[in-house]
C-alpha atoms as a PDB file:
ATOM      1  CA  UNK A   1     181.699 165.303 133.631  1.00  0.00           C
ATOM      2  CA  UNK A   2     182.143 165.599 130.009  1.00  0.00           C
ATOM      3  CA  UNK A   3     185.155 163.026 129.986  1.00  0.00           C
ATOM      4  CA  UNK A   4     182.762 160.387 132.411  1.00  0.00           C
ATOM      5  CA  UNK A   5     180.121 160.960 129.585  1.00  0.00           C
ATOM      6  CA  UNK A   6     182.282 160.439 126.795  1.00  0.00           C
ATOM      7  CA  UNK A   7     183.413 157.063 128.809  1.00  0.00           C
ATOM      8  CA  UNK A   8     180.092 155.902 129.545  1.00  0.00           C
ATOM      9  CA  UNK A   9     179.544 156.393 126.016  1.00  0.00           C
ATOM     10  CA  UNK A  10     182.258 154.390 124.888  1.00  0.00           C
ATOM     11  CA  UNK A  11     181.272 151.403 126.960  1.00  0.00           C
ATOM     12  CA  UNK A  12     177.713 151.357 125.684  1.00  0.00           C
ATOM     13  CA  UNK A  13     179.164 151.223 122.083  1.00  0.00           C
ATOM     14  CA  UNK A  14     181.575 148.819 123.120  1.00  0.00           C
ATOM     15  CA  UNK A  15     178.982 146.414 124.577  1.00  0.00           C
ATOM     16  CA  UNK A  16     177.166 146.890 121.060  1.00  0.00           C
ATOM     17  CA  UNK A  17     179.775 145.745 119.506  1.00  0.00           C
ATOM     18  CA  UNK A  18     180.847 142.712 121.512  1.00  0.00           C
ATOM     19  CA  UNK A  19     176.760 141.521 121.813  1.00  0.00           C
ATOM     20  CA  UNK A  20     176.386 142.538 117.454  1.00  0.00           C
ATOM     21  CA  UNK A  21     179.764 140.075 116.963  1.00  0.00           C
ATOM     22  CA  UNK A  22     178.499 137.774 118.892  1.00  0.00           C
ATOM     23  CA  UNK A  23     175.198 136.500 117.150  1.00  0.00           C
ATOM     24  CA  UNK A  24     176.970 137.154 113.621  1.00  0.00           C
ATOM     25  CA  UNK A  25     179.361 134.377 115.204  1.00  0.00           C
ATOM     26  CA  UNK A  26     176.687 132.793 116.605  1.00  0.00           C
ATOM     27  CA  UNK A  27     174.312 132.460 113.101  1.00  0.00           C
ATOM     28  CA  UNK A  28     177.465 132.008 110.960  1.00  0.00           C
ATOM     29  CA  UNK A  29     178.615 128.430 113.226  1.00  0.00           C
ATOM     30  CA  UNK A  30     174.956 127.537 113.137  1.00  0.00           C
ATOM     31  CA  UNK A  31     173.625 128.201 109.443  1.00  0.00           C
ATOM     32  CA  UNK A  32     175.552 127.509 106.108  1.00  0.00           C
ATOM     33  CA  UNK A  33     173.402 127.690 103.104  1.00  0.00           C
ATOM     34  CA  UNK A  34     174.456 127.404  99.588  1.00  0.00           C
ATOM     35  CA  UNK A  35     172.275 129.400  97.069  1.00  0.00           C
ATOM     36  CA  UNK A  36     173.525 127.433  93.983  1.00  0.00           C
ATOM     37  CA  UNK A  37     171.764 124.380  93.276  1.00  0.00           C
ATOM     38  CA  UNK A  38     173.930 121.411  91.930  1.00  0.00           C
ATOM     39  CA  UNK A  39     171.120 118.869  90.567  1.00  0.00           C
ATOM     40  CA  UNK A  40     168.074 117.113  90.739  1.00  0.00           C
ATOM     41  CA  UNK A  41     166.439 114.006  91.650  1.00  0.00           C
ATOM     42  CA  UNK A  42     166.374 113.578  88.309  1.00  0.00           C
ATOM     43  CA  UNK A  43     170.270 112.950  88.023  1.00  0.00           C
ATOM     44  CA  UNK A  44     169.653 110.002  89.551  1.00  0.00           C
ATOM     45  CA  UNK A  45     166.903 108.617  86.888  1.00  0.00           C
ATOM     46  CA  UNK A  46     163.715 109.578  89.661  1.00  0.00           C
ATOM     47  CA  UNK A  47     160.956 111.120  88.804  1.00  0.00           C
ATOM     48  CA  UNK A  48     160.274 113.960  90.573  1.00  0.00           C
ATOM     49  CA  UNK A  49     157.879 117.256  91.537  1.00  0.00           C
ATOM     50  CA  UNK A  50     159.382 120.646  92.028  1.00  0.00           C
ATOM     51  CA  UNK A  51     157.054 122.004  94.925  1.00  0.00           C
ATOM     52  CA  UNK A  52     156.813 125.731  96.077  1.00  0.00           C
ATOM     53  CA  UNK A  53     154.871 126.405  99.032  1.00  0.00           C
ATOM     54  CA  UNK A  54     154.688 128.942 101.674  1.00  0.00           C
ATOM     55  CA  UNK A  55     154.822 129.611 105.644  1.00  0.00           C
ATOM     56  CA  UNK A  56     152.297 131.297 107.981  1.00  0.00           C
ATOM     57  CA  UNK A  57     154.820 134.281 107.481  1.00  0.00           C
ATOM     58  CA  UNK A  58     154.393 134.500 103.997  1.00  0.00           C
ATOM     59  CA  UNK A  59     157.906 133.413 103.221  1.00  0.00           C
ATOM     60  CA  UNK A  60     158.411 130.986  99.980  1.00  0.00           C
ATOM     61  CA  UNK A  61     159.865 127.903 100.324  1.00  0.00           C
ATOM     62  CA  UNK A  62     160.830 124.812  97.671  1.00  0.00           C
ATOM     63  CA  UNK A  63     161.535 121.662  98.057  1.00  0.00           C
ATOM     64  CA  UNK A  64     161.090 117.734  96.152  1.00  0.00           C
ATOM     65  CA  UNK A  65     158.191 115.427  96.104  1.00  0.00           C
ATOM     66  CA  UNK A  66     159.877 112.324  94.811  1.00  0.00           C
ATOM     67  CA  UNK A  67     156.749 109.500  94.888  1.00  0.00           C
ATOM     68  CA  UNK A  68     157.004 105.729  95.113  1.00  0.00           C
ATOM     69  CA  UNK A  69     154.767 103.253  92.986  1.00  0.00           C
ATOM     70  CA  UNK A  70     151.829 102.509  96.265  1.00  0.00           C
ATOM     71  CA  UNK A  71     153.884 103.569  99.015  1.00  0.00           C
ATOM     72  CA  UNK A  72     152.378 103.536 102.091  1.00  0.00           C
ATOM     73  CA  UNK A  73     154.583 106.005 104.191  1.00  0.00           C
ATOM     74  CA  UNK A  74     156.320 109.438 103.009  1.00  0.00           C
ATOM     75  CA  UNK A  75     158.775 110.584 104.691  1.00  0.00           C
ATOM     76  CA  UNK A  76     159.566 114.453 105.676  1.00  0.00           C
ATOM     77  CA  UNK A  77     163.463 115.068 105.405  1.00  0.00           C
ATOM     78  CA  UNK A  78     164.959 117.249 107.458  1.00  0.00           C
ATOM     79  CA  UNK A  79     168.666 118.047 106.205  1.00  0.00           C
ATOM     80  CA  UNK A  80     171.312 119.379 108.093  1.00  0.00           C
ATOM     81  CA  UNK A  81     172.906 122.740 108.002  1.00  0.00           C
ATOM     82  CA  UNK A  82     175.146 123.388 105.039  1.00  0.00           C
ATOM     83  CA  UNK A  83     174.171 123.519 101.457  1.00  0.00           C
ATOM     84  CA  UNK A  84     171.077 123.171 100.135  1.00  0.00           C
ATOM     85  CA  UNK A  85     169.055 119.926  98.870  1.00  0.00           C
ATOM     86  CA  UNK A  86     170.739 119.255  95.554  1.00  0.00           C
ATOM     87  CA  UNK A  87     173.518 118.360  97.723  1.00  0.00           C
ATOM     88  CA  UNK A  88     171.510 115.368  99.736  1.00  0.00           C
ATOM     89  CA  UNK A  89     171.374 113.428  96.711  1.00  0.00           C
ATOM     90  CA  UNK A  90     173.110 110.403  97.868  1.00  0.00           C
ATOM     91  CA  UNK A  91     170.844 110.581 100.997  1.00  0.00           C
ATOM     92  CA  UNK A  92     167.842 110.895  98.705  1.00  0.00           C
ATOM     93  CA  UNK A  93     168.953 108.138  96.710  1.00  0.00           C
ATOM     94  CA  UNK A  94     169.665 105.837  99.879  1.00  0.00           C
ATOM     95  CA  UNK A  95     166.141 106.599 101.281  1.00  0.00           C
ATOM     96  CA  UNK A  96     164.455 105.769  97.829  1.00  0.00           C
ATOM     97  CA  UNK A  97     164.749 102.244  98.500  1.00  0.00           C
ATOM     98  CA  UNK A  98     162.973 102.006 101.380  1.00  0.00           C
ATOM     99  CA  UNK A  99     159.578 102.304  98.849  1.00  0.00           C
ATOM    100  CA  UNK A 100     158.593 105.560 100.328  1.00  0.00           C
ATOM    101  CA  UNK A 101     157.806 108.607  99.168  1.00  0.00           C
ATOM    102  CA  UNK A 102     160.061 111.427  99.929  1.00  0.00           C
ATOM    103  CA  UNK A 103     159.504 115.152 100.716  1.00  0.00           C
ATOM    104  CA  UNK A 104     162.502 117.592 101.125  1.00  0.00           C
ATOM    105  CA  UNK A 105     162.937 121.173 101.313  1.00  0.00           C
ATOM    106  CA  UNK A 106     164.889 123.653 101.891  1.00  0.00           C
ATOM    107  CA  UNK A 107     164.333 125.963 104.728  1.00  0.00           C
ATOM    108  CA  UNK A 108     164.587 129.992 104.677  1.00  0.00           C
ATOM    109  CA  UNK A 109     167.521 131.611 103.148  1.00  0.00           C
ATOM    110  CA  UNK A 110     168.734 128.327 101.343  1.00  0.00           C
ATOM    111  CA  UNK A 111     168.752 126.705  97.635  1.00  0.00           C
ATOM    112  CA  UNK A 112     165.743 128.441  96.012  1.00  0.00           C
ATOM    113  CA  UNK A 113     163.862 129.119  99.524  1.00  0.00           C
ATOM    114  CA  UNK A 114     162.730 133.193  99.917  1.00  0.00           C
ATOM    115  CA  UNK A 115     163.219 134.919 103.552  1.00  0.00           C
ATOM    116  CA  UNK A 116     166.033 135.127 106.257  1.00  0.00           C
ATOM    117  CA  UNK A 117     166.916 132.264 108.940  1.00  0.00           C
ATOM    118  CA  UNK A 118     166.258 132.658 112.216  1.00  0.00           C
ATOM    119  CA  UNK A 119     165.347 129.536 114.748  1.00  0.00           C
ATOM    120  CA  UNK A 120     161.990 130.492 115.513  1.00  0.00           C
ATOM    121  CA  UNK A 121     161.962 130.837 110.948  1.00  0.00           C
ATOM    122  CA  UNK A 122     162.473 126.845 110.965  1.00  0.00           C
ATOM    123  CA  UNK A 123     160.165 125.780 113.285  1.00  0.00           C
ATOM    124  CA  UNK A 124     157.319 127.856 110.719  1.00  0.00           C
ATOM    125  CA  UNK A 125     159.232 125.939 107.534  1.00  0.00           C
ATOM    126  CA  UNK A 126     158.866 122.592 109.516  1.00  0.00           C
ATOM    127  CA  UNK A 127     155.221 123.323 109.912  1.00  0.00           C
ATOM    128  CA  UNK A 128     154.708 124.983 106.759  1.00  0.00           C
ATOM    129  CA  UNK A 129     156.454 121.570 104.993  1.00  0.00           C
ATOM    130  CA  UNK A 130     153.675 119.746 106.845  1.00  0.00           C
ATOM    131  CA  UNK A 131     150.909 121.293 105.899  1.00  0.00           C
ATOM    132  CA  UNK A 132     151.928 121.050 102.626  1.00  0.00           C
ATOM    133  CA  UNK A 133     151.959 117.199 102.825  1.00  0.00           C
ATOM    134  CA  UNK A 134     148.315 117.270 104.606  1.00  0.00           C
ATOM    135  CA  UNK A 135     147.050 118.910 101.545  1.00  0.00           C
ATOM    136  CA  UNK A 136     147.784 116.477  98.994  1.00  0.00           C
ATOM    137  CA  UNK A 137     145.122 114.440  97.997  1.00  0.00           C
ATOM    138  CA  UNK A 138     147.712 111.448  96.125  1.00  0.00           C
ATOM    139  CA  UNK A 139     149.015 110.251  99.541  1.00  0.00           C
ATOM    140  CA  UNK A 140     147.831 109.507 103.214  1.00  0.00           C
ATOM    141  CA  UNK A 141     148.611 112.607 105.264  1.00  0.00           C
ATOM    142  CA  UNK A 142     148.312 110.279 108.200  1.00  0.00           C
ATOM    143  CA  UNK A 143     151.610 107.938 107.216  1.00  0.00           C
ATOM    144  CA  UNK A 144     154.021 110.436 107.268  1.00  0.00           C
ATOM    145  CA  UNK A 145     157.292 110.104 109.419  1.00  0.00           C
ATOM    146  CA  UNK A 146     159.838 112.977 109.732  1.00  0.00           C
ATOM    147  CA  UNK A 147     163.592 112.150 109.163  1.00  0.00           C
ATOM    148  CA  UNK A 148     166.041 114.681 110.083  1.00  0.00           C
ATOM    149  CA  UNK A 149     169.791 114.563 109.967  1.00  0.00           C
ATOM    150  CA  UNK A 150     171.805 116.891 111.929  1.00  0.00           C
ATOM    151  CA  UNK A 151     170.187 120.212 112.567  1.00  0.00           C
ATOM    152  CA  UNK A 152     167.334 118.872 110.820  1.00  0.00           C
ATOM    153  CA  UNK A 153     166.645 116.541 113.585  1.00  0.00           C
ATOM    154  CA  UNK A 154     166.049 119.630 115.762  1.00  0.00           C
ATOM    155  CA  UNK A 155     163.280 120.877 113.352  1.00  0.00           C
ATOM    156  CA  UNK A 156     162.451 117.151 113.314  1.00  0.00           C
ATOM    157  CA  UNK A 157     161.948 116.930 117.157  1.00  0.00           C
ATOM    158  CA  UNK A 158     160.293 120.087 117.505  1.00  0.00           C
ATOM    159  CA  UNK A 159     157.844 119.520 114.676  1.00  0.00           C
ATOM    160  CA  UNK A 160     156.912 115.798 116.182  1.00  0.00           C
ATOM    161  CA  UNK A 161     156.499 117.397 119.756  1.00  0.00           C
ATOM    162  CA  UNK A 162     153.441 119.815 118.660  1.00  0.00           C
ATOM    163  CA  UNK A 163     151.984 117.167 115.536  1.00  0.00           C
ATOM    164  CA  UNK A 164     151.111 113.621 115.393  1.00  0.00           C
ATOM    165  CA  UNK A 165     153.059 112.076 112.669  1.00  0.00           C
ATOM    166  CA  UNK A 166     153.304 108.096 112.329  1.00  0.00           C
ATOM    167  CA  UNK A 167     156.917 107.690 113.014  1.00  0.00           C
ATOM    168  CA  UNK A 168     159.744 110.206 113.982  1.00  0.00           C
ATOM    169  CA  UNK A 169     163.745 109.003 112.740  1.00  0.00           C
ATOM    170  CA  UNK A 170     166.658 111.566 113.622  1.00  0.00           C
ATOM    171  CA  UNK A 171     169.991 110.823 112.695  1.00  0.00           C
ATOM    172  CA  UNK A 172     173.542 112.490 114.070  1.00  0.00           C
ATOM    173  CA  UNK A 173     171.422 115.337 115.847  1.00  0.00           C
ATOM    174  CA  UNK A 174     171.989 116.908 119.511  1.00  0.00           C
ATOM    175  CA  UNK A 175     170.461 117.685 122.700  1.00  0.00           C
ATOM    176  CA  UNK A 176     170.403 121.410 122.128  1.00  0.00           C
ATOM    177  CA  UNK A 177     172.967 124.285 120.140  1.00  0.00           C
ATOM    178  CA  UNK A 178     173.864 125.399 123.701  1.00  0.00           C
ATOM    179  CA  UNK A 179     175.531 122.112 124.780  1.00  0.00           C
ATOM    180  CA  UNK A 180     177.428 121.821 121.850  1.00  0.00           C
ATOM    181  CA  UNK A 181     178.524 125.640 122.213  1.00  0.00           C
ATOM    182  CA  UNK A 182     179.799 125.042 125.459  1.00  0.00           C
ATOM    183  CA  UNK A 183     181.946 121.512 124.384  1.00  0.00           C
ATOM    184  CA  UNK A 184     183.359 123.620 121.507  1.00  0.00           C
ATOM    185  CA  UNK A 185     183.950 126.728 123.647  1.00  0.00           C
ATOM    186  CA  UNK A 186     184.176 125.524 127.047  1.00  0.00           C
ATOM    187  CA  UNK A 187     185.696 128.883 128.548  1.00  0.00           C
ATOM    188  CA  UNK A 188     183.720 131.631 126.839  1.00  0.00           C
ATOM    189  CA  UNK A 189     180.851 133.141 128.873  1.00  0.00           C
ATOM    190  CA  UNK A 190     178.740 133.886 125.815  1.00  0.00           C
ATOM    191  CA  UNK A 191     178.071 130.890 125.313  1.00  0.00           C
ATOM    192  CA  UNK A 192     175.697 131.045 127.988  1.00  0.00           C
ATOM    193  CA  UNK A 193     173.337 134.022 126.756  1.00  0.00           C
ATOM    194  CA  UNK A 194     173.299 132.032 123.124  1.00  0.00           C
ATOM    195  CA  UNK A 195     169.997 133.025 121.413  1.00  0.00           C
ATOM    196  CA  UNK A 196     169.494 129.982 119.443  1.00  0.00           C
ATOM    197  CA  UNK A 197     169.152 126.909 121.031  1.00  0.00           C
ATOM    198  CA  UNK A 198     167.331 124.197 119.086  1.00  0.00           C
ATOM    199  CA  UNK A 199     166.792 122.706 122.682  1.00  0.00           C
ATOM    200  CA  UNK A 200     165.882 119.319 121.312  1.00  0.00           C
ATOM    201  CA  UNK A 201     166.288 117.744 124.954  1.00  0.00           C
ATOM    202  CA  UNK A 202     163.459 119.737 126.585  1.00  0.00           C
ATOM    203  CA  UNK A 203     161.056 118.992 124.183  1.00  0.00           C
ATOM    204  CA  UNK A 204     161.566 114.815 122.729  1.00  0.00           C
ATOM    205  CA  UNK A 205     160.152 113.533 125.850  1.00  0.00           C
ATOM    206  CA  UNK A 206     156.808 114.814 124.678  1.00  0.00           C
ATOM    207  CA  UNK A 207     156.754 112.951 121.514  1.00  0.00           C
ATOM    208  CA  UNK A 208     154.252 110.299 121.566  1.00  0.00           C
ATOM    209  CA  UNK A 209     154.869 108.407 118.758  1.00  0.00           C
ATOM    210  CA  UNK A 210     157.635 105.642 117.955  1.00  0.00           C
ATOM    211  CA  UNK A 211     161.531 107.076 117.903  1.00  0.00           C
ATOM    212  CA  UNK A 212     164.355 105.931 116.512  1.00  0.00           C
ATOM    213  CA  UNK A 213     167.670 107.642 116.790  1.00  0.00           C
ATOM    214  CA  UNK A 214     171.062 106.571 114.947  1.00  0.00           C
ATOM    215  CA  UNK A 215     174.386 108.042 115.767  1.00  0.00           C
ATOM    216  CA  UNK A 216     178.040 107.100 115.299  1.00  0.00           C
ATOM    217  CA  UNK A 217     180.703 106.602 118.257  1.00  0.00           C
ATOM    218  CA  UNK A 218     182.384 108.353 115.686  1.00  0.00           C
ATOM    219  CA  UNK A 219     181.182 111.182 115.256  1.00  0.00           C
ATOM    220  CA  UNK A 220     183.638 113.994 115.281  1.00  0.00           C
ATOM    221  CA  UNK A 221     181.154 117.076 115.645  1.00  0.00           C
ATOM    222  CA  UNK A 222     178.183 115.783 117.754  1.00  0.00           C
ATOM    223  CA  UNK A 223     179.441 113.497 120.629  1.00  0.00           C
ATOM    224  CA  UNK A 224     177.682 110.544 121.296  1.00  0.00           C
ATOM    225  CA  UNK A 225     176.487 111.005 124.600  1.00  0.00           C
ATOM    226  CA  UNK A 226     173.797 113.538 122.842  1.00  0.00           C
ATOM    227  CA  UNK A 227     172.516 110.720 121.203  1.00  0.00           C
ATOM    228  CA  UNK A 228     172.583 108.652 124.314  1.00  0.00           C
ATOM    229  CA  UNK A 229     171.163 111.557 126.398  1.00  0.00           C
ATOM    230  CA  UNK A 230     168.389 111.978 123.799  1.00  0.00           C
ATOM    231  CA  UNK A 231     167.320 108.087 124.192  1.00  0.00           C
ATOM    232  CA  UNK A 232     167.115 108.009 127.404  1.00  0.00           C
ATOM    233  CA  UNK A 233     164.838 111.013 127.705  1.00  0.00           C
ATOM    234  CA  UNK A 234     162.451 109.599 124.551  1.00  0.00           C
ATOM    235  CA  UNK A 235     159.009 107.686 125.371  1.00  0.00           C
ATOM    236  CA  UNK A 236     158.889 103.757 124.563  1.00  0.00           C
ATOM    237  CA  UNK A 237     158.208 102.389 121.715  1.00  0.00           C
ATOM    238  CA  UNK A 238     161.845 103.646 120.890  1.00  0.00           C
ATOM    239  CA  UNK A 239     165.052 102.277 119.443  1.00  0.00           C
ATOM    240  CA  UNK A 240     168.952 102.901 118.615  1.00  0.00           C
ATOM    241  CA  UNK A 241     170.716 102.368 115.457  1.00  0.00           C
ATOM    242  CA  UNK A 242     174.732 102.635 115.660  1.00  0.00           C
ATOM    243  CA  UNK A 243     175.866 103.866 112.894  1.00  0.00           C
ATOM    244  CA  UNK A 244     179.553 103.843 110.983  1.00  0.00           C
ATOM    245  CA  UNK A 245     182.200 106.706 110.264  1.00  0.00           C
ATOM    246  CA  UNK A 246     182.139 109.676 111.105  1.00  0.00           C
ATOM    247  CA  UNK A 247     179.401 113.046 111.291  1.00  0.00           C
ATOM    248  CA  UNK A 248     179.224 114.168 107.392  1.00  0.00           C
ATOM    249  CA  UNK A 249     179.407 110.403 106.396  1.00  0.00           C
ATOM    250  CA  UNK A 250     175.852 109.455 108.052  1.00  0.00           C
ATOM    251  CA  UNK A 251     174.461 106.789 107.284  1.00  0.00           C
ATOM    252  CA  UNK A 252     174.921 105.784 103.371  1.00  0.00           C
ATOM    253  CA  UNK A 253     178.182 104.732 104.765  1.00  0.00           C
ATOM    254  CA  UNK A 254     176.583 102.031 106.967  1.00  0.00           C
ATOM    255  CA  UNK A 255     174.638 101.087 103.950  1.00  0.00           C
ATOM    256  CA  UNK A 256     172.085  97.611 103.954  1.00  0.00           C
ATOM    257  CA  UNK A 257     172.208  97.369 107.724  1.00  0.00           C
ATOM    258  CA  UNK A 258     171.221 100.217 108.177  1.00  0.00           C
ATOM    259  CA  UNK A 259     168.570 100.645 105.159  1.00  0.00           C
ATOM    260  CA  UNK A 260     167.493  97.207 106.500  1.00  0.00           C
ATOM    261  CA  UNK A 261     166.935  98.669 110.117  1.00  0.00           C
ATOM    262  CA  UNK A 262     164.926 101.776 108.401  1.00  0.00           C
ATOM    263  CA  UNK A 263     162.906  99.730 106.867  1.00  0.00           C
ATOM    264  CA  UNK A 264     161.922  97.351 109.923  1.00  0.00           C
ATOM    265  CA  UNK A 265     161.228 100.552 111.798  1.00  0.00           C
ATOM    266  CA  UNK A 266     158.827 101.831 109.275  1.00  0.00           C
ATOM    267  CA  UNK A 267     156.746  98.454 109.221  1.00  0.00           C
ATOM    268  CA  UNK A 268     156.587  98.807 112.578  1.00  0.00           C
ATOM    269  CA  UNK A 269     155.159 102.578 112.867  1.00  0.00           C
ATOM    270  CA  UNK A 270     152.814 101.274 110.227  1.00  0.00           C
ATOM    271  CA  UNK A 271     151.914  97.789 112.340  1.00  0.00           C
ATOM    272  CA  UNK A 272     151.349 100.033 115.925  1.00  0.00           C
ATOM    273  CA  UNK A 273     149.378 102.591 113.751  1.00  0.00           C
END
């Protein structure tokens, strides 16, 4: 009896141990923020706000308010999963041009952001980002259109599915974290009791305002058919932008076709608004 009970034991702690590695793995491939901060908007000659604001669970966030001379839209930027920011300067830069104002932040547990990430922890920085932009009294809360790039355009979907902004862009994102585990990891069964999911695919088709999403055939982390998948499941008015290069190139490297393309979409949000 003693021996079964030491056994039993030793399965139970076993199991810990297997389901404990697991969503370490799991939160490690997923998340990959950089503390440091490498510069500012200011690097690149813009003025620019440092803005602090916080979530519905008290956690402190920060993020840019870069402003454009009588711009008519802002857009909400979303970034992907490593660093922080400082290190979407190129992508701020890019953006600048379309005459917008831009708003980006980083979420829980990355740059200068308080607290500790967790999926359900985004979704409250994507809302808490929001209602920061709703209570500014310099801009129209009503032209904002979210952006998000990567993981961001998870955050980006979810936050469009339960708000009403003018526009909603997403950029190299996928269908959901579980797909992608099981194209990466095809033959591991863990896959399938993953506990973040950043199920994009389930919840696009009930965004109701215009959509565009841009993805490269070349992307070598997020295949293209979750971009083509995501389309098809979006509500009309819609569109697709191909980009060039591959997944950490995004768009810059597409450059005036693609700022041109941006720009026509934005015009158009504003014209159907």
């Amino acid at each position: 009896m003693q021996i079964f009970t030491y056994t039993l034991v030793g399965i139970i702690l076993a199991g810990f141990g297997v389901y404990f590695y697991f969503r370490h793995f799991e939160k490690s491939h997923v998340y990959h923020p950089v503390r440091k901060m490498d510069g500012t908007p200011e690097t690149l000659g813009l003025p620019y706000e440092d803005i602090y604001f916080h979530t519905q669970d008290q956690v402190k966030l920060h993020g840019w308010y870069i402003p454009f001379p009588n711009a008519k839209v802002t857009l909400l930027i979303f970034h992907g999963n490593f660093g922080n920011i400082s290190h979407r300067l190129d992508q701020i830069q890019f953006l600048h041009h379309l005459e917008v104002n831009l708003f980006i932040f980083d979420y829980r547990g990355y740059g200068s952001s308080k607290g500790i990430l967790s999926e359900e922890g985004t979704y409250q920085d994507a809302l808490a980002a929001w209602n920061y932009l709703h209570s500014r009294t310099d801009m129209d809360p009503y032209k904002v259109i979210l952006f998000g790039r990567s993981l961001g355009g998870a955050l980006a979907i979810d936050l469009a599915s339960k708000v009403k902004p003018l526009g909603l862009i997403v950029e190299s994102t996928f269908t959901s974290v579980m797909d992608i585990g099981k194209e990466l990891y095809p033959h591991n069964p863990l896959t399938s009791i993953a506990t973040i999911q950043y199920d994009s695919i389930s919840k696009i088709g009930k965004v109701r305002c215009p959509v565009m999403i841009c993805h490269s055939n070349e992307d070598d982390m997020i295949p293209f058919t979750h971009a083509e998948r995501l389309f098809e499941t979006a509500h009309s008015p819609k569109q697709f932008f191909m980009l060039k290069g591959n997944h950490n190139e995004g768009g810059e490297i597409t450059g005036e076709p693609y700022r041109k393309s941006l720009a026509e979409f934005v015009q158009q949000c504003l014209d159907d608004d």
